[in-house]
N, C-alpha and C. Protein backbone atom coordinates (compact mmCIF):
# COMPACT_ATOMS: atom_id res chain seq x y z
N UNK A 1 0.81 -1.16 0.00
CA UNK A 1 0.00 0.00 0.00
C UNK A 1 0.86 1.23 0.00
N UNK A 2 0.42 1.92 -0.64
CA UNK A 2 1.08 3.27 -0.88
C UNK A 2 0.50 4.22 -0.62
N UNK A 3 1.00 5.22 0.27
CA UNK A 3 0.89 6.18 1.37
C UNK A 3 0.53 7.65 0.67
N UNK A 4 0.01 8.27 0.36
CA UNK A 4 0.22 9.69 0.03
C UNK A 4 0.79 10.61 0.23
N UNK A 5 1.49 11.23 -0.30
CA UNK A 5 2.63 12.44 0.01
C UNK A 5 2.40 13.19 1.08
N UNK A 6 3.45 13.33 1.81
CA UNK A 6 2.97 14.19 2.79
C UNK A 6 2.75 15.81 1.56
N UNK A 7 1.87 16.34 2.83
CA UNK A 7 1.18 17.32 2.42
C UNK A 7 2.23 18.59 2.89
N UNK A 8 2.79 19.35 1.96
CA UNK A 8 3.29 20.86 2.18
C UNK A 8 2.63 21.69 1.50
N UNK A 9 3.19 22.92 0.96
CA UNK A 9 2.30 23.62 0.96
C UNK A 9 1.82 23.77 -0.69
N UNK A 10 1.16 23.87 -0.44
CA UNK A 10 0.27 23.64 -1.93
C UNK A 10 0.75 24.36 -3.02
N UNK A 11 0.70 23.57 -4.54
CA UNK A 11 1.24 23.66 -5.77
C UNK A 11 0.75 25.01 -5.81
N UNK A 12 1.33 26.24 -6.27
CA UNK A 12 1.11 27.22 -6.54
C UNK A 12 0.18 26.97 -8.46
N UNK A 13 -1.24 27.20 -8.41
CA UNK A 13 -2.47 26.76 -9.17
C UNK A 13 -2.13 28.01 -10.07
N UNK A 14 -2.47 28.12 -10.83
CA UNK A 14 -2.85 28.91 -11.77
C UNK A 14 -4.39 29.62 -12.08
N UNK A 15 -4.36 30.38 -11.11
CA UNK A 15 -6.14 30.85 -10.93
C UNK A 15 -6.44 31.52 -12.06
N UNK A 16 -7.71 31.25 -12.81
CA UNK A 16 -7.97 31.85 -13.89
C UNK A 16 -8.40 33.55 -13.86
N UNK A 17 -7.84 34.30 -14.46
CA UNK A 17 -8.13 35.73 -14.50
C UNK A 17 -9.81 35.90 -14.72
N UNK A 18 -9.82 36.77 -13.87
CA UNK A 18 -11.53 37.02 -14.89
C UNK A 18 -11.47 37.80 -15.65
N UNK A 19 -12.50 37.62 -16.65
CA UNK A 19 -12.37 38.88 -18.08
C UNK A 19 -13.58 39.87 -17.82
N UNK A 20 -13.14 40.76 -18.15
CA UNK A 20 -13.54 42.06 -18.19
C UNK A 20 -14.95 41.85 -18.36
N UNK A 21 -15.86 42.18 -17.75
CA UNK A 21 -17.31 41.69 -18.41
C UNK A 21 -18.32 43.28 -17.90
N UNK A 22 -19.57 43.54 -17.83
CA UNK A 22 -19.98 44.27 -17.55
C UNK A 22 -20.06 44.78 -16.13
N UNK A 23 -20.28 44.07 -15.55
CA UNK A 23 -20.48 43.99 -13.72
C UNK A 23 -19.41 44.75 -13.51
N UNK A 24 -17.93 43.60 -13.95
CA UNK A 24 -17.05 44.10 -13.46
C UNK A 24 -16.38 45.32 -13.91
N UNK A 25 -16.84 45.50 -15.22
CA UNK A 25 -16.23 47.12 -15.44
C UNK A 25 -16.74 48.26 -14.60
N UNK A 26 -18.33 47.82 -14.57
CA UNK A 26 -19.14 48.82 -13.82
C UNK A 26 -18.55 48.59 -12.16
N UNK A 27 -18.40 47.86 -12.07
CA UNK A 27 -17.82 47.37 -10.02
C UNK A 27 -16.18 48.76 -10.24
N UNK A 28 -15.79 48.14 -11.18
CA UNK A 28 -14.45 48.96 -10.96
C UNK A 28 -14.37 50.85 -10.99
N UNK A 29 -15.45 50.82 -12.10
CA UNK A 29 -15.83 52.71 -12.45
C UNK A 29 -16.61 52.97 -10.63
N UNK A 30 -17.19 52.10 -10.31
CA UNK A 30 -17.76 52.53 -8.91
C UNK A 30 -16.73 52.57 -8.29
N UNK A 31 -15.80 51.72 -7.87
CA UNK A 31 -14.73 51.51 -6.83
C UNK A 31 -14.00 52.52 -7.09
N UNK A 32 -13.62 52.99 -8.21
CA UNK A 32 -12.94 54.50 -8.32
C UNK A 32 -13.72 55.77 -7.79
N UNK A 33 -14.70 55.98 -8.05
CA UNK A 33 -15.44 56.85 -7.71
C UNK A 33 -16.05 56.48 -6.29
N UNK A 34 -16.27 55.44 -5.56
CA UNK A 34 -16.62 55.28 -4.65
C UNK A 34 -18.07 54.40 -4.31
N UNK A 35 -18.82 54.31 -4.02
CA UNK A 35 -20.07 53.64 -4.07
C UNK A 35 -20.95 54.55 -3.85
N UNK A 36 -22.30 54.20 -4.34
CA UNK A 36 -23.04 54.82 -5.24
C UNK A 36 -24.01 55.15 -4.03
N UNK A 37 -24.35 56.42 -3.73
CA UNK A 37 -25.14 57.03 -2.75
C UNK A 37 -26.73 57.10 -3.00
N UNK A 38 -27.61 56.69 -2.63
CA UNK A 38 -28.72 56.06 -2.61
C UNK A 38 -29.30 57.73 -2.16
N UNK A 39 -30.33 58.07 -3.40
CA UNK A 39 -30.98 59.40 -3.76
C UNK A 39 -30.54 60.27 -4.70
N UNK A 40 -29.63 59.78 -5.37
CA UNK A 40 -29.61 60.48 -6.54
C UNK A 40 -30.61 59.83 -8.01
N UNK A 41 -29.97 60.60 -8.61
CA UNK A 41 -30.41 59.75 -10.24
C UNK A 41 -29.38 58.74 -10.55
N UNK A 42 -30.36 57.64 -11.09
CA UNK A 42 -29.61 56.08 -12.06
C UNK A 42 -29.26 56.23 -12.61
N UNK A 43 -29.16 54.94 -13.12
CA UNK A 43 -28.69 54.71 -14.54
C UNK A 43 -30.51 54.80 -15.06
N UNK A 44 -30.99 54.68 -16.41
CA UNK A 44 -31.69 55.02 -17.09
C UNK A 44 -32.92 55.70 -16.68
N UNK A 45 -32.31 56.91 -16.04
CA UNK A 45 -33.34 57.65 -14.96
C UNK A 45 -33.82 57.13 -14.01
N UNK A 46 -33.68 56.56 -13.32
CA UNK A 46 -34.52 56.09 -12.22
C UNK A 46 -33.78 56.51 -11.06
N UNK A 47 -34.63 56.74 -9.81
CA UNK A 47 -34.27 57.82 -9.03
C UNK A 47 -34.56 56.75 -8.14
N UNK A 48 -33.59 56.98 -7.19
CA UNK A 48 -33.12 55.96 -5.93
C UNK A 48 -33.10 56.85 -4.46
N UNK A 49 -34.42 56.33 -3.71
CA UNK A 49 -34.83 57.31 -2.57
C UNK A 49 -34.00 56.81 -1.19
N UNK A 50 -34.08 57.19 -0.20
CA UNK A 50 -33.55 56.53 0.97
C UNK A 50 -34.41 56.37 2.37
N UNK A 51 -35.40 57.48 2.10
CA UNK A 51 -36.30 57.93 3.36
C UNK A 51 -37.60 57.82 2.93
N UNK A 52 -38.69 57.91 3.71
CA UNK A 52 -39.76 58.17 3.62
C UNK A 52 -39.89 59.57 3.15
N UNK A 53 -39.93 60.49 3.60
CA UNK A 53 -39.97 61.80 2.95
C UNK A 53 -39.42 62.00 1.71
N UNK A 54 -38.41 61.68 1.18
CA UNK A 54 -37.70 62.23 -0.15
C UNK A 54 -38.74 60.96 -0.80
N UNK A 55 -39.04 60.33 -0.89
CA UNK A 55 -40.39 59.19 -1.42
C UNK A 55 -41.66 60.01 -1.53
N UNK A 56 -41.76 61.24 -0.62
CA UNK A 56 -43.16 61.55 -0.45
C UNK A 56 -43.17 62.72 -1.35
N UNK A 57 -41.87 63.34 -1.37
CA UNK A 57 -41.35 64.46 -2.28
C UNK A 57 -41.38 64.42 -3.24
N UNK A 58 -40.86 63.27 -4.15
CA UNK A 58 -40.98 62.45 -5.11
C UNK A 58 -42.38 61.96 -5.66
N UNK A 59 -43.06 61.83 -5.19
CA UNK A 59 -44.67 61.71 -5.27
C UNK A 59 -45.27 63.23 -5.55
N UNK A 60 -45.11 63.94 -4.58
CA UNK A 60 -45.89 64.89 -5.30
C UNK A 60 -45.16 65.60 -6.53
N UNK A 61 -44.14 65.56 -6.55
CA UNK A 61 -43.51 66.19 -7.72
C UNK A 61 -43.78 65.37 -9.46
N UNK A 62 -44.07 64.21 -9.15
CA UNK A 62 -44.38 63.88 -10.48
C UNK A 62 -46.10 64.11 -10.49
N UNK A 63 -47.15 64.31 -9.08
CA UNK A 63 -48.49 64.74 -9.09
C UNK A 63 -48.86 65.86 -9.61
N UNK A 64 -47.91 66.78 -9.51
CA UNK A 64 -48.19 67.91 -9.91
C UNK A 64 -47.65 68.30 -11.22
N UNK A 65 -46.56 67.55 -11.68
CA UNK A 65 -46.35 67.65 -13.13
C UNK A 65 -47.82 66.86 -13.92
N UNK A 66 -48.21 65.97 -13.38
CA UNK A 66 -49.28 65.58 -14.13
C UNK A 66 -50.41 66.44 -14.25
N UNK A 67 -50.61 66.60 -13.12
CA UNK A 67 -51.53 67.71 -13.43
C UNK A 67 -51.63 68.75 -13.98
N UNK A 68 -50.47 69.49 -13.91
CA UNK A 68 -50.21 70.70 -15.06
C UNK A 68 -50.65 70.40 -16.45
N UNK A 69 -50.11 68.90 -16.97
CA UNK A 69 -50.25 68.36 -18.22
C UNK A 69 -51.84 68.51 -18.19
N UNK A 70 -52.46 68.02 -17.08
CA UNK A 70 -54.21 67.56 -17.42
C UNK A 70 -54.74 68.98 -17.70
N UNK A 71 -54.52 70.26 -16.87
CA UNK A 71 -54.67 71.24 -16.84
C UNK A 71 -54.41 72.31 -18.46
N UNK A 72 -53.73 72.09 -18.63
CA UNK A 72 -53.42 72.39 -19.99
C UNK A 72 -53.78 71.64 -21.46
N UNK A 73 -54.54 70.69 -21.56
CA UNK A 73 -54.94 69.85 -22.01
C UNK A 73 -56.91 70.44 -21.99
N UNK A 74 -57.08 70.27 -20.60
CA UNK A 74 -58.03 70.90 -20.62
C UNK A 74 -58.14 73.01 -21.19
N UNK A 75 -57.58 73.40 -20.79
CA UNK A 75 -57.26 74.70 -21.34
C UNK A 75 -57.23 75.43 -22.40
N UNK A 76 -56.64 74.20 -23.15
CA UNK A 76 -56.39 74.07 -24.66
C UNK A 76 -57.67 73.69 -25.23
N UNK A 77 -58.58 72.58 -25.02
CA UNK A 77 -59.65 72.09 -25.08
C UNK A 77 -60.97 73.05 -24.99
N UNK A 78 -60.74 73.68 -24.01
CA UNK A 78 -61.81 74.98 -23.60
C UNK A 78 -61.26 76.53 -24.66
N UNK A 79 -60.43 76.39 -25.31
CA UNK A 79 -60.03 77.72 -26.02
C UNK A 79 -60.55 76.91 -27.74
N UNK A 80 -60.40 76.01 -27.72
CA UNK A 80 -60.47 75.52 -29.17
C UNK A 80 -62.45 75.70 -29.39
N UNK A 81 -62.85 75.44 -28.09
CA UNK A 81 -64.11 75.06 -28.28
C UNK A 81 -65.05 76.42 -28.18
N UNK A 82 -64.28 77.64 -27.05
CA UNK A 82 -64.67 78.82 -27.43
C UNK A 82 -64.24 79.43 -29.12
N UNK A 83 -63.59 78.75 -29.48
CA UNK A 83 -63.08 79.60 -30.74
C UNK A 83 -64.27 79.44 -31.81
N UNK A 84 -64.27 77.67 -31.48
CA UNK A 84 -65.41 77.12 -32.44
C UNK A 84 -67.05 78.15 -32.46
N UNK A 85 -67.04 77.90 -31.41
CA UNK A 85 -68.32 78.98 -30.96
C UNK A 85 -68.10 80.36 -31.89
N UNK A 86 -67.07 81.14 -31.38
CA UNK A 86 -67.30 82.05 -32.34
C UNK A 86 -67.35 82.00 -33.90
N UNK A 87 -66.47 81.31 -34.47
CA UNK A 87 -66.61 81.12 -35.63
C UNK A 87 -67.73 80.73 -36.14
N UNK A 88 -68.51 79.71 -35.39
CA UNK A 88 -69.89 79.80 -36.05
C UNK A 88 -70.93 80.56 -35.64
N UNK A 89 -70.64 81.65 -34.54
CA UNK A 89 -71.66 82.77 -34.24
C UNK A 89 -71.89 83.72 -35.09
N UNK A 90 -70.19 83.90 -35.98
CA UNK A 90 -69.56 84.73 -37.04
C UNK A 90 -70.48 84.05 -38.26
N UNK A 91 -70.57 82.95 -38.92
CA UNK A 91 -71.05 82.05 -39.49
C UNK A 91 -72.87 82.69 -39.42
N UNK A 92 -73.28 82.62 -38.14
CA UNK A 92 -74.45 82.55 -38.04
C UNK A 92 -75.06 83.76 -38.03
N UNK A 93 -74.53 85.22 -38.17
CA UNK A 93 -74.92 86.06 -38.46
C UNK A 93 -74.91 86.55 -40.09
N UNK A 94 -74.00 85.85 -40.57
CA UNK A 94 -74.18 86.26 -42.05
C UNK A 94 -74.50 84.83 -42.85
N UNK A 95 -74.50 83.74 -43.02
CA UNK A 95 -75.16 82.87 -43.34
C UNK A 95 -76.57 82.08 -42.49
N UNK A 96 -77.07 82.63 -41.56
CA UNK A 96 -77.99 81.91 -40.77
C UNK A 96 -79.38 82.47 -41.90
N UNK A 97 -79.35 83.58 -41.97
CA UNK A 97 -80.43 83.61 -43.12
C UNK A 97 -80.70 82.84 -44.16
N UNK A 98 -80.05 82.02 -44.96
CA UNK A 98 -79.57 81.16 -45.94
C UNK A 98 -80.18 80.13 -45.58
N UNK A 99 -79.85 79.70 -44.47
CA UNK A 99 -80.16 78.23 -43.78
C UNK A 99 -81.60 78.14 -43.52
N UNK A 100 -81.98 79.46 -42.63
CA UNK A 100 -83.52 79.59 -42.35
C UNK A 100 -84.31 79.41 -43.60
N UNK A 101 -83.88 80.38 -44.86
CA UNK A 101 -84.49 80.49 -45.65
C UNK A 101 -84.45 78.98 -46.35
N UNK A 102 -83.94 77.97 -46.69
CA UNK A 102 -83.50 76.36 -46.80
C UNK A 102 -84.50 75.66 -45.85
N UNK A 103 -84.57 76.03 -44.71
CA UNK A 103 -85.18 75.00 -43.94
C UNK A 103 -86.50 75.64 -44.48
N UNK A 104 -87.23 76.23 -44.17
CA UNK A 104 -88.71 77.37 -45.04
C UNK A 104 -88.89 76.60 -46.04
N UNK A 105 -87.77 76.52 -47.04
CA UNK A 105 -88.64 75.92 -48.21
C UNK A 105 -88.80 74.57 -48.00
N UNK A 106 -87.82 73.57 -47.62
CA UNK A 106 -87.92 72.10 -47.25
C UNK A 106 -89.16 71.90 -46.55
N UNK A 107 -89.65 72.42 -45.54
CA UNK A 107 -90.96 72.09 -45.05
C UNK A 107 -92.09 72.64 -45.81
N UNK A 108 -91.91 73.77 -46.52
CA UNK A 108 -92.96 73.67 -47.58
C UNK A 108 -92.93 72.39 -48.80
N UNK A 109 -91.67 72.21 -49.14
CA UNK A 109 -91.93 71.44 -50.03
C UNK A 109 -92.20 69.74 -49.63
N UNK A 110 -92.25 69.67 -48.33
CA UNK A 110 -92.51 68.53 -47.50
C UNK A 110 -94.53 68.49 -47.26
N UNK A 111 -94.26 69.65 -46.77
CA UNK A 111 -96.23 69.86 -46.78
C UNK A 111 -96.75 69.58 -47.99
N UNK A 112 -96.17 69.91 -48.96
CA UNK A 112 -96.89 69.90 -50.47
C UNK A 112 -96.94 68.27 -51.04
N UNK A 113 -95.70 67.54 -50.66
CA UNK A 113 -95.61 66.05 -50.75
C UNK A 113 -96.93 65.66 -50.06
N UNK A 114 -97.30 65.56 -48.76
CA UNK A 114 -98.02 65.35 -47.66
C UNK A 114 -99.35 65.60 -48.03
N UNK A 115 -99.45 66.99 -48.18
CA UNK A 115 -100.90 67.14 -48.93
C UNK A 115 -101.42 66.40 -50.37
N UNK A 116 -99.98 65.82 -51.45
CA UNK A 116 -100.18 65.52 -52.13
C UNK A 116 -101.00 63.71 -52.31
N UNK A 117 -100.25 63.13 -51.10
CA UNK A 117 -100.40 62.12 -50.81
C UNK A 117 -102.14 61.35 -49.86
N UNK A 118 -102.01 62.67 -49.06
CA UNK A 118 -103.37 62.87 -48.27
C UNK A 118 -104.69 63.17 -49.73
N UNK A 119 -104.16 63.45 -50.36
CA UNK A 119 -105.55 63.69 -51.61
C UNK A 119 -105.16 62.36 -52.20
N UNK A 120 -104.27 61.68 -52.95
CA UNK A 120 -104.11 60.39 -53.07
C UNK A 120 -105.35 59.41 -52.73
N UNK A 121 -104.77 59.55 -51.35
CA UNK A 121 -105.76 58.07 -50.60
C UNK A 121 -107.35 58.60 -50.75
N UNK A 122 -107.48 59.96 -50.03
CA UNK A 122 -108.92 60.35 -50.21
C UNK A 122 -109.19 59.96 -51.64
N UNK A 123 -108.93 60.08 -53.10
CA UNK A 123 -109.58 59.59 -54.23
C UNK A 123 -109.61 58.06 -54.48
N UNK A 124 -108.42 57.52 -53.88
CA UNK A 124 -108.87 56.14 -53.40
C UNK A 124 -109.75 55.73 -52.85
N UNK A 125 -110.21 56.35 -52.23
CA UNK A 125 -111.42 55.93 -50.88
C UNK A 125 -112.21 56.00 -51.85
N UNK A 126 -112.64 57.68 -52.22
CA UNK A 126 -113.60 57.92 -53.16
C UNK A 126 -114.21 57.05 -53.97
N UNK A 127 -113.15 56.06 -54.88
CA UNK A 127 -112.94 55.39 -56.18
C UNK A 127 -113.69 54.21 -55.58
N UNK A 128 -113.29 53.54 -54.06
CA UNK A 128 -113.30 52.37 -53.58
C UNK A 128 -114.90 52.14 -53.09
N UNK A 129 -115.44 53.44 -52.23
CA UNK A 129 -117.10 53.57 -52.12
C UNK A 129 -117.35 53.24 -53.37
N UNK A 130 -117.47 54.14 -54.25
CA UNK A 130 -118.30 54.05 -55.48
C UNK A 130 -118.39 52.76 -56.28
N UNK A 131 -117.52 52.54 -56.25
CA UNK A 131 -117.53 50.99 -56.61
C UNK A 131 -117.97 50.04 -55.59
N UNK A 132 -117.88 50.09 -54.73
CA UNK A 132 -118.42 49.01 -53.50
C UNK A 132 -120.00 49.31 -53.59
N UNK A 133 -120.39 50.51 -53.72
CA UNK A 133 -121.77 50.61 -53.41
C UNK A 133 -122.72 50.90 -55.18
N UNK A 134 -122.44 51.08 -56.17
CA UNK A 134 -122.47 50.58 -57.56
C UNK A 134 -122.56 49.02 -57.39
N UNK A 135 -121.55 48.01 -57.40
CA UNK A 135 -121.54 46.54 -57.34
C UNK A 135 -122.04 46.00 -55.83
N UNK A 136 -122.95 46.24 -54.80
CA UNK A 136 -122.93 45.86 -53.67
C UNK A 136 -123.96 44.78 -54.09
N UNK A 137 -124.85 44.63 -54.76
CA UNK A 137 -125.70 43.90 -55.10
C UNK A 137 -125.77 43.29 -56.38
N UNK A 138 -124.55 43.68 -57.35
CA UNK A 138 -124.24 43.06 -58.52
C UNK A 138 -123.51 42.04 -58.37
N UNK A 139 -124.07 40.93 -57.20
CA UNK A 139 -122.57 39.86 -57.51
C UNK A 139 -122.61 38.19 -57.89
N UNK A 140 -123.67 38.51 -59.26
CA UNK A 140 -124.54 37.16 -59.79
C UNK A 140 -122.83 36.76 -60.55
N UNK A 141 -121.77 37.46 -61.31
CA UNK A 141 -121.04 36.77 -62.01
C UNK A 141 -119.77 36.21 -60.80
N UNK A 142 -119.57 35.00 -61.38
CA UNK A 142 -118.70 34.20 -61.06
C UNK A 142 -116.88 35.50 -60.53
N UNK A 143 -116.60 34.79 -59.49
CA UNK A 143 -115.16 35.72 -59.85
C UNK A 143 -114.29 34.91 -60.39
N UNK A 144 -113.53 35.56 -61.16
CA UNK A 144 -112.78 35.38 -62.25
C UNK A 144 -111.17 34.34 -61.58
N UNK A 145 -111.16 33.53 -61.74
CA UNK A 145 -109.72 32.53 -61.45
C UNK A 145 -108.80 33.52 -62.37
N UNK A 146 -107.93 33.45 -61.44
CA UNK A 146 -106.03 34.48 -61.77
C UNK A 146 -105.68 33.29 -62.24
N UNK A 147 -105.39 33.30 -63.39
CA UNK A 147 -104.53 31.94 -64.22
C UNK A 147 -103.08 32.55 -64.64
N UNK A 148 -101.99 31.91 -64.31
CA UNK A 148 -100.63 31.57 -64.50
C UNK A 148 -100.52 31.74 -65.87
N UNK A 149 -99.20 32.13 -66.48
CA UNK A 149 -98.72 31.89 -67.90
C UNK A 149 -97.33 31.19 -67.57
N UNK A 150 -97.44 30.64 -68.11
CA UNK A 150 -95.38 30.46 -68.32
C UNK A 150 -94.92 30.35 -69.62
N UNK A 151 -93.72 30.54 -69.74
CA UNK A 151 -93.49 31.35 -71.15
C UNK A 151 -92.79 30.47 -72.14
């Protein structure tokens, strides 16, 4: 049986370098500069708080940018819509006559359809007595069978 070497001090290994990778470039730009103080601005904007208050600060400051936006949005909205107004108040003093006078004739010429139609049926009616009461007692002939053609 064969014994194992005694043990001294260990083969000096060849530890593999690490390569440059992202972490570690970024670990090293920090380690120069120091480590990174919690409340400033990030990396791709993002803002890094430490307290409750600078959190609460932070809150209203993007609340009130929003709202400015809603505010002006609305503002803008209420000027476009007064404008509209005038322009067609402007509109409606020198073309509103035009229109009136348009709508005037359309309902006349709507009544005249209406009346035309209302005398229609009345000579129908007319047509339909006279004949009902002419033939009311004429009804010795056979009625006539509707016969088909095909062609």
């Amino acid at each position: 049986m064969s014994s194992p070497p005694p043990i001294s001090a260990p083969a000096p290994a060849l530890a593999p370098t690490p390569t440059p990778t992202r972490a570690s470039s970024s670990n090293a730009k920090l380690s120069a500069k120091g480590r990174r103080k919690a409340g400033g601005p990030g990396k791709k904007g993002k803002v890094f708080v430490e307290d409750k208050s600078s959190l609460l600060s932070l809150m209203s400051q993007i609340t009130k940018s929003k709202e400015t936006i809603v505010q002006s949005k609305v503002a803008k909205t209420r000027a476009s819509l007064t404008d509209a107004e005038a322009v067609e108040t402007k509109k409606g003093k020198h073309a509103g006559l035009g229109n009136e006078k348009k709508r005037v004739e359309r309902e006349k010429a709507i009544n005249q359809a209406k009346a035309a139609l209302l005398e229609k049926a009345r000579e129908k009616r007319r047509r339909k007595q006279q004949a009902a009461s002419g033939q009311a007692f004429d009804k010795t002939d056979k009625p006539v069978k509707k016969r088909v053609g095909f062609a």
